[in-house]
Protein backbone atom coordinates (compact mmCIF):
# COMPACT_ATOMS: atom_id res chain seq x y z
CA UNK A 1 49.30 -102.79 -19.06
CA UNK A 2 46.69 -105.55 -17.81
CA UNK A 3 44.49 -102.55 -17.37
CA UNK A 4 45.21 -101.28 -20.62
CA UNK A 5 44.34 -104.29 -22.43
CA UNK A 6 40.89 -105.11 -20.78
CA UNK A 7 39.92 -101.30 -21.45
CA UNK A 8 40.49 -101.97 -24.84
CA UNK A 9 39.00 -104.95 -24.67
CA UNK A 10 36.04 -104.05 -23.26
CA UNK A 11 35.78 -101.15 -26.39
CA UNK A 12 36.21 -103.43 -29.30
CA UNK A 13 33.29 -105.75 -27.45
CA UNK A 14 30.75 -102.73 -27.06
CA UNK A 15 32.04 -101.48 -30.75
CA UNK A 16 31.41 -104.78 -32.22
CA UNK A 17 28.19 -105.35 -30.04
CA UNK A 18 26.86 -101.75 -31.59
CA UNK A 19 28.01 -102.75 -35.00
CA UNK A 20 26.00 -105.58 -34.92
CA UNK A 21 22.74 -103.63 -33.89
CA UNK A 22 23.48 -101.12 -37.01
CA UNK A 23 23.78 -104.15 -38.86
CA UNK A 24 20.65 -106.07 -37.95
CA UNK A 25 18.72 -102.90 -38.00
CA UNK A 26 20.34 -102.13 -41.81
CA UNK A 27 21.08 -105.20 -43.21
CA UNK A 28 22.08 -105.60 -46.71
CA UNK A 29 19.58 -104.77 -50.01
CA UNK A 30 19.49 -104.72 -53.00
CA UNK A 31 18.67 -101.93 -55.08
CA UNK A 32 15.02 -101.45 -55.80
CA UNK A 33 15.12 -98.92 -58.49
CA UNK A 34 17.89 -100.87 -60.70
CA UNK A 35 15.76 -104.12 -60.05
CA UNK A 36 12.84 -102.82 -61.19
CA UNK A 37 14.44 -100.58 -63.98
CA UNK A 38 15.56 -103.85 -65.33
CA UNK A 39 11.96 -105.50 -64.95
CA UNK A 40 10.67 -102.51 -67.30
CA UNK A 41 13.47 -102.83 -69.56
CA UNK A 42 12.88 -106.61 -70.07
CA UNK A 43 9.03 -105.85 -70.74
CA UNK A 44 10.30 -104.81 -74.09
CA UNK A 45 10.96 -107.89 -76.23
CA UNK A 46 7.43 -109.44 -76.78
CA UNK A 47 5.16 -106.56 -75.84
CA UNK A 48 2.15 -106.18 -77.26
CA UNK A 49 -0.94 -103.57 -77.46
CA UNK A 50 -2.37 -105.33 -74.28
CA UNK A 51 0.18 -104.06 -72.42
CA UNK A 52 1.45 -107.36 -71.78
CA UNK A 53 4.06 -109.96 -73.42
CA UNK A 54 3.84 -112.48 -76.02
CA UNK A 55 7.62 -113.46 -75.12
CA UNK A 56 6.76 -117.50 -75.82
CA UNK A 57 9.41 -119.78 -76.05
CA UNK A 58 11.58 -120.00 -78.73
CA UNK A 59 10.02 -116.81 -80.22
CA UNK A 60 12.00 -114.02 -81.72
CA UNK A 61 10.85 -112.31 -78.54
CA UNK A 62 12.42 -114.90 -76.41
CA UNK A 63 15.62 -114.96 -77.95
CA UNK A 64 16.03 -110.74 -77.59
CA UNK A 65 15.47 -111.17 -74.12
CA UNK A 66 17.93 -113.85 -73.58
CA UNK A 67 20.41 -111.40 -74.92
CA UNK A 68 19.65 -109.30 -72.93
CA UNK A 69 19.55 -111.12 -69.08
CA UNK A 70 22.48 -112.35 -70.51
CA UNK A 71 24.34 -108.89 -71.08
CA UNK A 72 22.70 -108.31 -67.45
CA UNK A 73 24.44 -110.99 -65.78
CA UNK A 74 27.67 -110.79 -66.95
CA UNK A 75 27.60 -106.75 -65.96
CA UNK A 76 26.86 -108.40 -62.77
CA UNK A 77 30.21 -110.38 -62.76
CA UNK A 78 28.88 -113.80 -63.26
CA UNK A 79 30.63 -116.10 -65.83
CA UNK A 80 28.02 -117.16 -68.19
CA UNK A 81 26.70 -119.66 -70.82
CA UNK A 82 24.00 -121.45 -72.13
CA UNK A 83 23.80 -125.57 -71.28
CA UNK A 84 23.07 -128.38 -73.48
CA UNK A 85 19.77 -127.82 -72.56
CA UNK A 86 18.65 -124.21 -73.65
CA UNK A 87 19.50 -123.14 -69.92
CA UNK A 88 20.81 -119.38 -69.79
CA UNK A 89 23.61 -119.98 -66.21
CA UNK A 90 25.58 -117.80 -64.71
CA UNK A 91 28.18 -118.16 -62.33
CA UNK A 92 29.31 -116.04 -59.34
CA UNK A 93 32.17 -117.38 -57.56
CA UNK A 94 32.49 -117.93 -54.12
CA UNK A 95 35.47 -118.23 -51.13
CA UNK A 96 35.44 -122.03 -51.76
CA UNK A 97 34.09 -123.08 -55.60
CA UNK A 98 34.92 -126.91 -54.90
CA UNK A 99 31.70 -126.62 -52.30
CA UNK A 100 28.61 -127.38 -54.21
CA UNK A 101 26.57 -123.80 -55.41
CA UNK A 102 23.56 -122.47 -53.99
CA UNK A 103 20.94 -121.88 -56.84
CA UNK A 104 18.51 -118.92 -57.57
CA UNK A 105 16.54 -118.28 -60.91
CA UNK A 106 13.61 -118.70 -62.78
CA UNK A 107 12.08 -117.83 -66.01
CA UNK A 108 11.55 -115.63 -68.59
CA UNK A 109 9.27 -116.96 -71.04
CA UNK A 110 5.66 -115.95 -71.15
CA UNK A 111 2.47 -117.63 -72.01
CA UNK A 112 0.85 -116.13 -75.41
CA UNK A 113 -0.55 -112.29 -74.27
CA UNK A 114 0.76 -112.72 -70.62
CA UNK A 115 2.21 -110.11 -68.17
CA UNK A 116 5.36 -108.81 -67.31
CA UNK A 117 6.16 -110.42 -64.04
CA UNK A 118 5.42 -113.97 -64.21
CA UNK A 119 8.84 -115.63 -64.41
CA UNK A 120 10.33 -112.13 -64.60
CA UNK A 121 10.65 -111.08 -61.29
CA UNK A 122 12.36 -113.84 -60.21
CA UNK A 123 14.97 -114.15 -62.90
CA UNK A 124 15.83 -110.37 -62.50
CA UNK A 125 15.55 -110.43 -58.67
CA UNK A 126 18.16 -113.60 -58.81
CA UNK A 127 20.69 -111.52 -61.21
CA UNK A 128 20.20 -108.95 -58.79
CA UNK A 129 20.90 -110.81 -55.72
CA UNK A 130 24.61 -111.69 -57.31
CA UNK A 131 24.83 -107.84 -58.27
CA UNK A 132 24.38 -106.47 -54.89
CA UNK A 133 26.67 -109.28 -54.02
CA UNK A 134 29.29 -108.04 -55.46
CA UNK A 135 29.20 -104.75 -55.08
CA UNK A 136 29.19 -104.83 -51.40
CA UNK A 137 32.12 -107.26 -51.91
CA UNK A 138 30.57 -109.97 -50.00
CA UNK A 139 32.17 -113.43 -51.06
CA UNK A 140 29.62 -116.35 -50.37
CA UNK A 141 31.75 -119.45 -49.25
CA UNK A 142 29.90 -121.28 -52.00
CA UNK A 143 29.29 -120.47 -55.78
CA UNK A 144 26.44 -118.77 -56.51
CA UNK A 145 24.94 -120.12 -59.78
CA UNK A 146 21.82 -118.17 -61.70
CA UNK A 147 19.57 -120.27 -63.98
CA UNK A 148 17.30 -118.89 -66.50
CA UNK A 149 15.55 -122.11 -67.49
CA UNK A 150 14.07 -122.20 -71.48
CA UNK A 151 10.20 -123.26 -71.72
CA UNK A 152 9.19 -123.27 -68.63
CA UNK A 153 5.31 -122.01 -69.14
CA UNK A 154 5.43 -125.22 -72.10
CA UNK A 155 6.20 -127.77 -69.40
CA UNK A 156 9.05 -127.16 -67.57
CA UNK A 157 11.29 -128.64 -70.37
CA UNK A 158 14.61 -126.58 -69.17
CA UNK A 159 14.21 -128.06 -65.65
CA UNK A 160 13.52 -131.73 -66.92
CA UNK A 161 16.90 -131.46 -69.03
CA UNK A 162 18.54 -130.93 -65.80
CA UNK A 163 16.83 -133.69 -63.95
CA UNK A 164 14.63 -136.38 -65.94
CA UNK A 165 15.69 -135.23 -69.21
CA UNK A 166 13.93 -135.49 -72.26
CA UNK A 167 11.90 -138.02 -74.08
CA UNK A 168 11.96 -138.04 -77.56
CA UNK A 169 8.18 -137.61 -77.64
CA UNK A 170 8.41 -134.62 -75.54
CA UNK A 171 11.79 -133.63 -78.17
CA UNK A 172 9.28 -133.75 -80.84
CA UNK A 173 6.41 -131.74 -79.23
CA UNK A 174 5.45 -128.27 -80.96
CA UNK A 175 5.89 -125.42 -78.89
CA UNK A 176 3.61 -122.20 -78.61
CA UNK A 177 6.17 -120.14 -81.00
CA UNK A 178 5.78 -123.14 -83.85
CA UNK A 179 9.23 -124.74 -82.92
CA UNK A 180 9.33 -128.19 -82.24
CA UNK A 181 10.81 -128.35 -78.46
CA UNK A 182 13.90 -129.84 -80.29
CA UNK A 183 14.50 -127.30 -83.08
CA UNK A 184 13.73 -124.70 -80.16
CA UNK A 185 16.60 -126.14 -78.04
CA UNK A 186 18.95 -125.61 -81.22
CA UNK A 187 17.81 -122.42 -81.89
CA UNK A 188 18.15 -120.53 -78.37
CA UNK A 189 22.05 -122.37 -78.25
CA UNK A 190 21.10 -125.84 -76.73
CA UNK A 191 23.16 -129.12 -78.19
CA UNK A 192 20.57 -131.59 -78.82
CA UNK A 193 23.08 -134.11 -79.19
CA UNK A 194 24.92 -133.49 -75.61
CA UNK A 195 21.46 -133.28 -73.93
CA UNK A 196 22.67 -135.91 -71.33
CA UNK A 197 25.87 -133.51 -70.58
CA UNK A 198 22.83 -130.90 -68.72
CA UNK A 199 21.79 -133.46 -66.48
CA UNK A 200 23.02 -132.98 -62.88
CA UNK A 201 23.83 -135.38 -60.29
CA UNK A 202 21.92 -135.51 -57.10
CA UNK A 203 22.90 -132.58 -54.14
CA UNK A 204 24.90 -131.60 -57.13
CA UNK A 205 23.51 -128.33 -55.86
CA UNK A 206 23.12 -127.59 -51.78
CA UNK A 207 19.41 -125.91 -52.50
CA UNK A 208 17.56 -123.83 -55.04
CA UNK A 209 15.51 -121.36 -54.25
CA UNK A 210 13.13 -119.58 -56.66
CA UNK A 211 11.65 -115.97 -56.29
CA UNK A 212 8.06 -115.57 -57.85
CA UNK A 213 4.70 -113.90 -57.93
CA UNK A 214 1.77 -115.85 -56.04
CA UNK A 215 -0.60 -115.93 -59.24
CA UNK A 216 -3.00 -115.79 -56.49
CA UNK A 217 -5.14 -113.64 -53.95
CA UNK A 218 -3.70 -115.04 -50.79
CA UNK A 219 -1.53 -112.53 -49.65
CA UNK A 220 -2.90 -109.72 -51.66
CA UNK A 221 -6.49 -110.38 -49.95
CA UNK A 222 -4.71 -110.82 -46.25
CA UNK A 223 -2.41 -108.00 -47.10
CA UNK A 224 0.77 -110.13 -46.16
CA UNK A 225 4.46 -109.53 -47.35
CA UNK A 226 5.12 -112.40 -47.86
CA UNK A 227 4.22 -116.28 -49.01
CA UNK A 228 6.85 -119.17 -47.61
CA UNK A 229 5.62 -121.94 -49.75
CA UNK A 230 5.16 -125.27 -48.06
CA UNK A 231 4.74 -127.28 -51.58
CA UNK A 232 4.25 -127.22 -55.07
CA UNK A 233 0.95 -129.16 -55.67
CA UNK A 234 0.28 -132.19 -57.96
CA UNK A 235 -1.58 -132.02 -61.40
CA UNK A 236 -3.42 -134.54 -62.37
CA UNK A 237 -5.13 -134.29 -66.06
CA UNK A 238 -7.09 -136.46 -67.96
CA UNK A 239 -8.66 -135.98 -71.84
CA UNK A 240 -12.92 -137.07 -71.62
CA UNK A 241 -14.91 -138.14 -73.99
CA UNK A 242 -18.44 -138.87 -73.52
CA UNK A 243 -20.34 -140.90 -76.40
CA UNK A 244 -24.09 -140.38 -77.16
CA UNK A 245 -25.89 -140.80 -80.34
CA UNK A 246 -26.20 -137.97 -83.00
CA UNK A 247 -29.74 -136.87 -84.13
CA UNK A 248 -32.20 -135.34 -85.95
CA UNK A 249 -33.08 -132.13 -83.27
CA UNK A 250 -36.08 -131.83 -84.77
CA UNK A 251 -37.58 -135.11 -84.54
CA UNK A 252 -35.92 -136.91 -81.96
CA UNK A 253 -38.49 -136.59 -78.89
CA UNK A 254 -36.87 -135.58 -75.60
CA UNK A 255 -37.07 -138.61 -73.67
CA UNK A 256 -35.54 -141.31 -76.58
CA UNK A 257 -32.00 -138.95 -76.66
CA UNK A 258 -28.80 -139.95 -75.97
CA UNK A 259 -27.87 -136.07 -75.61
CA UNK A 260 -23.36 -136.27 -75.21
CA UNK A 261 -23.56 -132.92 -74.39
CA UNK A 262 -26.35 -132.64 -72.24
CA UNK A 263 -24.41 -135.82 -69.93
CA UNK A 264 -21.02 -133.44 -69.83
CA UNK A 265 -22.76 -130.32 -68.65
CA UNK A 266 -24.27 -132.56 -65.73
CA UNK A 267 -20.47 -133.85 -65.58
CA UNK A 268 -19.05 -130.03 -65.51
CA UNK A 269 -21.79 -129.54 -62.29
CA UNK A 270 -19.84 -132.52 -60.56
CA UNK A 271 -16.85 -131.73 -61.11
CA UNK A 272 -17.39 -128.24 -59.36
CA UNK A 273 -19.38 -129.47 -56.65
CA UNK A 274 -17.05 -132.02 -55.61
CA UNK A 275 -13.91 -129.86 -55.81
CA UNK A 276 -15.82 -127.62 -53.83
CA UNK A 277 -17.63 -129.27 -50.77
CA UNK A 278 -14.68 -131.87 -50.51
CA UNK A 279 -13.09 -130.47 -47.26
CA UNK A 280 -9.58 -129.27 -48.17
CA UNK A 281 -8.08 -126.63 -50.40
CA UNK A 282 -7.90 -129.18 -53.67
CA UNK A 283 -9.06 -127.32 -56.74
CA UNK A 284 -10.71 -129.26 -59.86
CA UNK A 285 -11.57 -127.89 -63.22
CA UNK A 286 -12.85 -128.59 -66.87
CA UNK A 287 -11.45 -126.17 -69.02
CA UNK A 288 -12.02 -127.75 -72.42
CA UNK A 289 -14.84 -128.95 -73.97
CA UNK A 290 -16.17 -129.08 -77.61
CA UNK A 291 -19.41 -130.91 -78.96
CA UNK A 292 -19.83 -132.83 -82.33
CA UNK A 293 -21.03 -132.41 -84.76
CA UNK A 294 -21.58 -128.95 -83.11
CA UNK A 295 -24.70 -127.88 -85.84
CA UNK A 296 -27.44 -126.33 -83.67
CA UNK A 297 -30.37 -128.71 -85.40
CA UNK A 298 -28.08 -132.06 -84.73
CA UNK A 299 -28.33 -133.47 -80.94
CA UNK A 300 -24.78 -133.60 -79.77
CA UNK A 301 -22.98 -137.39 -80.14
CA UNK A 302 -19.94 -137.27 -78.78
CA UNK A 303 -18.17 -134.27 -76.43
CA UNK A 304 -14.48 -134.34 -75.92
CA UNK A 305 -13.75 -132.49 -72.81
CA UNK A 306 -11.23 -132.30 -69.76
CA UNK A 307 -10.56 -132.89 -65.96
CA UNK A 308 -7.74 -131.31 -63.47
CA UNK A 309 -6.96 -131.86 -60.55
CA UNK A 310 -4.62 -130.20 -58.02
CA UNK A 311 -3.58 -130.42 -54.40
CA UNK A 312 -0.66 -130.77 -52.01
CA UNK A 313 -1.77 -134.61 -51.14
CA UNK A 314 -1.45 -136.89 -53.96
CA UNK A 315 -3.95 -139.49 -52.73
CA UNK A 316 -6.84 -136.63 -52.23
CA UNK A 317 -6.24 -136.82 -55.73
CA UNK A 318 -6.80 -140.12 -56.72
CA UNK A 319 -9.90 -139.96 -54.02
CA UNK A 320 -11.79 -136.68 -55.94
CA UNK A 321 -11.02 -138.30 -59.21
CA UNK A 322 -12.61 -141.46 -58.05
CA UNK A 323 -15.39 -139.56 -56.73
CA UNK A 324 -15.82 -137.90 -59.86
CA UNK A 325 -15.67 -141.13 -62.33
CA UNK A 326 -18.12 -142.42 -59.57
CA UNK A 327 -20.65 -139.66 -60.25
CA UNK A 328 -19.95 -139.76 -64.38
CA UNK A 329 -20.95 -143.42 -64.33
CA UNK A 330 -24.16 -142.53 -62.77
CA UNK A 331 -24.77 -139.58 -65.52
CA UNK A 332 -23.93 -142.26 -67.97
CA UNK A 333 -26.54 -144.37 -67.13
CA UNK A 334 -29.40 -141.78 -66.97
CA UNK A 335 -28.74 -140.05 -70.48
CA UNK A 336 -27.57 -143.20 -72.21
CA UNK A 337 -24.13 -141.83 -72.63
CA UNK A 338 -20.42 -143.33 -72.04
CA UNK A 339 -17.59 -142.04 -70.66
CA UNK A 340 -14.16 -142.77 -71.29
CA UNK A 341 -11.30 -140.98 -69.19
CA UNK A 342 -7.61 -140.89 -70.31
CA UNK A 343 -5.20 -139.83 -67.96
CA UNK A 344 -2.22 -136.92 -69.68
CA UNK A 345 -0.72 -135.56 -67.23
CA UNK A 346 0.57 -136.82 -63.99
CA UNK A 347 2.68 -134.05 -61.71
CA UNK A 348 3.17 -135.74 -58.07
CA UNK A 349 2.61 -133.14 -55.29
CA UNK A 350 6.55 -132.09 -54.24
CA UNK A 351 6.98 -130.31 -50.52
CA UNK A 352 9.49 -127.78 -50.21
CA UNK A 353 12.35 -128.54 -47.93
CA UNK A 354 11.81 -127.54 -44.37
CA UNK A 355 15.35 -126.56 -43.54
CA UNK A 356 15.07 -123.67 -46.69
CA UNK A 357 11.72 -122.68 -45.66
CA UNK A 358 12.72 -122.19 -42.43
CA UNK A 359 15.55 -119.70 -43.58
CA UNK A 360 13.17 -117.91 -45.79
CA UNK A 361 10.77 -117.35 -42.79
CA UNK A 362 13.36 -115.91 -41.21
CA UNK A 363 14.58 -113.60 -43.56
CA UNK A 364 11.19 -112.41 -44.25
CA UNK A 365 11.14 -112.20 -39.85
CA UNK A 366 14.28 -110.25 -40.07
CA UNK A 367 13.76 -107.97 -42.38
CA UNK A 368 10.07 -107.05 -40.44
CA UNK A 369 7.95 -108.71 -43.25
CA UNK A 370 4.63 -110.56 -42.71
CA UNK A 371 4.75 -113.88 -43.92
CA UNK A 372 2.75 -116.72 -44.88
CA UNK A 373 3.52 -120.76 -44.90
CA UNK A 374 1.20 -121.90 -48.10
CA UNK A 375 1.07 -124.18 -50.82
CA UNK A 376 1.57 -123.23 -54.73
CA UNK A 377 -1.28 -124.26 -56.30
CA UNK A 378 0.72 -123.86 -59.62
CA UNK A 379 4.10 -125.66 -61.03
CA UNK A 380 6.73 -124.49 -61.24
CA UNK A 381 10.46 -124.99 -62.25
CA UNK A 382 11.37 -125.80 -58.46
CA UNK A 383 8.99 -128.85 -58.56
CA UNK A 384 11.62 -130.19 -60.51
CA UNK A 385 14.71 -129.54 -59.40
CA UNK A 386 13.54 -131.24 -55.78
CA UNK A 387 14.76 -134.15 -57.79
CA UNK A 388 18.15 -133.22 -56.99
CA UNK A 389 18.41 -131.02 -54.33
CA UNK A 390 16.84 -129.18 -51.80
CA UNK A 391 14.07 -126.59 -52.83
CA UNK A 392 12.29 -123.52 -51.41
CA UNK A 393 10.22 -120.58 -52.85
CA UNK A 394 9.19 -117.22 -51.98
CA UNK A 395 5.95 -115.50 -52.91
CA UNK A 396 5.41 -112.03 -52.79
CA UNK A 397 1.32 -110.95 -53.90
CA UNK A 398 -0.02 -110.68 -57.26
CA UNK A 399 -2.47 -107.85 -57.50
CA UNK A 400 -6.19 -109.28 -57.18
CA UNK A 401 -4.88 -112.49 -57.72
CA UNK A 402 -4.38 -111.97 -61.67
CA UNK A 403 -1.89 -114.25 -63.30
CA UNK A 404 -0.91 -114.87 -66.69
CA UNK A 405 -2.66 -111.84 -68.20
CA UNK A 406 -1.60 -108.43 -69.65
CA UNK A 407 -3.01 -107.04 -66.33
CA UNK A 408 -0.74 -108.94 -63.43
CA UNK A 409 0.71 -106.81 -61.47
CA UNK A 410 3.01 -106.21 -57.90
CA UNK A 411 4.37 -103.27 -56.78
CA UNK A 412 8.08 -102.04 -56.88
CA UNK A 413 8.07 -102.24 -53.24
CA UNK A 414 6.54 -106.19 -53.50
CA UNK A 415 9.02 -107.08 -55.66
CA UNK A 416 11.70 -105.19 -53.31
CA UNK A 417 10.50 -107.11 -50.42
CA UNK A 418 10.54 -110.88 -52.02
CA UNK A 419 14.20 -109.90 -54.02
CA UNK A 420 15.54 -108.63 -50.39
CA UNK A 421 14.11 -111.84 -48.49
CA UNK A 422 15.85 -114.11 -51.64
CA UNK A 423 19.28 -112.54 -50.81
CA UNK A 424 19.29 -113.17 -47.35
CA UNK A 425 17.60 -116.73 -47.91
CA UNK A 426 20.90 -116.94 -49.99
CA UNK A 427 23.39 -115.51 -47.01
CA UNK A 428 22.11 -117.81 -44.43
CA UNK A 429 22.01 -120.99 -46.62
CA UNK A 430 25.73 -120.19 -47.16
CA UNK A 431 26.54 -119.61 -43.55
CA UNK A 432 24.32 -122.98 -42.52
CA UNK A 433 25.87 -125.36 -44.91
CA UNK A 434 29.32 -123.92 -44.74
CA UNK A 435 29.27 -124.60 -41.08
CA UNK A 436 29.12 -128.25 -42.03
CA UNK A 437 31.65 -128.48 -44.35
């Protein structure tokens, strides 16, 4: 009988021991062909003859394809609705829904004539993750929630409803689509008067993790799976305006002008050269600049222009701007100019949580993907939400680093790879903070 037992013993061990290699060696996927079926579908609402999106916020455009993630996740058994905010959620329950829900999402509102997988393929990856959830009838111990935040490519306003909240300055902005960010709120189903009810409390949420494309050349260039992002960088922006003295062109002699536009274009050199041969991987820009009076026979008096700039380390910030003003007060004083600088826009630098990185390493590991630790140079809804909980994101490459153009692009099987490494991101958050509860 003794005998009996430890035979059979000894059987269920080497049956579950084999199990367990079928199961590592074929773990659980999701399915690439609906995923990216859905992708094309979404493409719809907003195209234009680019063969991109114009799906702005608040749009016509946007609203169609709200309807329609919306009709997605409820096929994909998640209760749904839309928050005081503008914020599309859906809910998949779990084995134990008084345990705070692990988060997935993004966005899926485009800049004017962008592409069709910024935002995208991380909202339909996440409603895919709870799909292939269910169907395999695997019950997280936690909820699952999926957010579809509004405006996210206009400032992350969906996210800051959830965490800051919302000025009424930034309530009165005007989006891309026309619609003040308040009217837009009322229009996609928001409550502008229960805005406070879409805050959440802090660890309201155990982590959120967000799927999206690099918007770089990184791991396209090196050829790597995958991008486990260490941090979302700051943004620093400022508005510059450099005073000369309009004029005559004609009759002004060369050395007695007070040229505005002549000191920002020796400005525009500094700025590059110092974001460049500062050791580091900062990155500084001037995007915008216009000259007045701007008539080609009138020397330029006054040039408004702009400054950004980004990295992971919020005082090598503050040191290349002061670098920068250093060197502008010098132009200044050779072309008899002024400059003023007005800071905009101040994003602090936000570093994704360790423990969630380290579980999206090794999903990418388990799965047999190359991956990458590496910052996002560009913000994103996740850079928010570290307010309140703990945040990771995976990156999966952008062909030729193109972003935020008609012509962005990753492959089915990219997209496969970062939606498969976000689902079992998701199963070993669950089994790592249910263990402590």
């Amino acid at each position: 009988m003794n005998q009996q037992i430890n035979h059979s013993s000894i059987k269920l061990i080497i049956i579950c021991f084999l199990f367990s290699i079928i199961s590592a060696n074929n773990p659980l996927r999701i399915n690439n062909n609906r995923l990216n079926k859905h992708l094309s579908e979404l493409s719809k609402f907003g195209n234009n003859e680019f063969g991109g999106v114009s799906r702005v916020a608040y749009s016509d455009a946007d609203l169609n394809g709200r309807e329609f993630v919306m009709k997605l996740m409820k096929t994909a058994g998640m209760d749904v609705h839309i928050d005081a905010g503008g914020n599309i959620i859906g809910t998949l329950a779990g084995k134990n829904n008084d345990l705070p829900p692990i988060a997935i999402g993004s966005h899926i509102d485009s800049v004017p004539e962008g592409g069709n997988f910024d935002g995208n393929v991380g909202s339909m990856s996440a409603i895919e993750v709870a799909q292939t959830l269910r169907e395999s009838k695997h019950t997280l111990n936690h909820p699952l929630i999926v957010v579809i935040f509004q405006n996210e490519e206009g400032g992350l306003f969906g996210s800051k409803v959830m965490t800051s909240g919302l000025t009424e300055l930034e309530l009165e902005l005007q989006s891309s689509s026309g619609y003040s960010i308040r009217k837009g709120i009322q229009r996609i189903g928001g409550n502008i008067d229960q805005l406070e009810k879409a805050k959440l409390k802090k660890n309201e949420w155990v982590a959120y993790v967000e799927l999206h494309i690099e918007q770089g050349g990184i791991l396209y260039n090196e050829n790597l799976d995958i991008g486990v992002v260490q941090g979302i960088v700051g943004i620093k922006q400022w508005d510059v305006m450099v005073k000369g003295f309009a004029n005559h062109a004609g009759t002004t002699p060369m050395d007695q002008r007070r040229d505005a536009l002549y000191a920002a274009a020796q400005y525009v050199q500094a700025v590059h050269e110092i974001g460049k041969n500062t050791p580091g991987k900062q990155v500084a820009t001037v995007g915008k600049i216009k000259s007045f009076p701007g008539a080609p026979n009138v020397i330029p008096g006054m040039v408004n222009a702009s400054l950004e700039i980004r990295d992971l380390d919020g005082k090598k910030i503050n040191s290349i701007y002061k670098n920068i003003k250093s060197s502008s007060e010098n132009i200044a004083k050779n072309t008899g100019t002024e400059f003023k600088f007005k800071q905009t826009i101040n994003i602090i630098p936000e570093p994704t949580n360790r423990r969630v990185s380290w579980a999206i390493n090794q999903a990418a590991q388990d799965l047999q993907l190359s991956s990458k630790f590496m910052p996002s140079g560009a913000g994103h809804d996740a850079q928010e939400m570290a307010v309140i909980c703990p945040i990771g994101m995976i990156f999966i490459p952008s062909k030729e680093g193109i972003s935020h153009s008609p012509k962005e692009y990753s492959s089915p099987k990219d997209i496969a790879n970062g939606a498969n490494v976000l689902l079992h991101t998701v199963l070993k958050l669950d089994e790592q903070y249910s263990e402590e509860n």
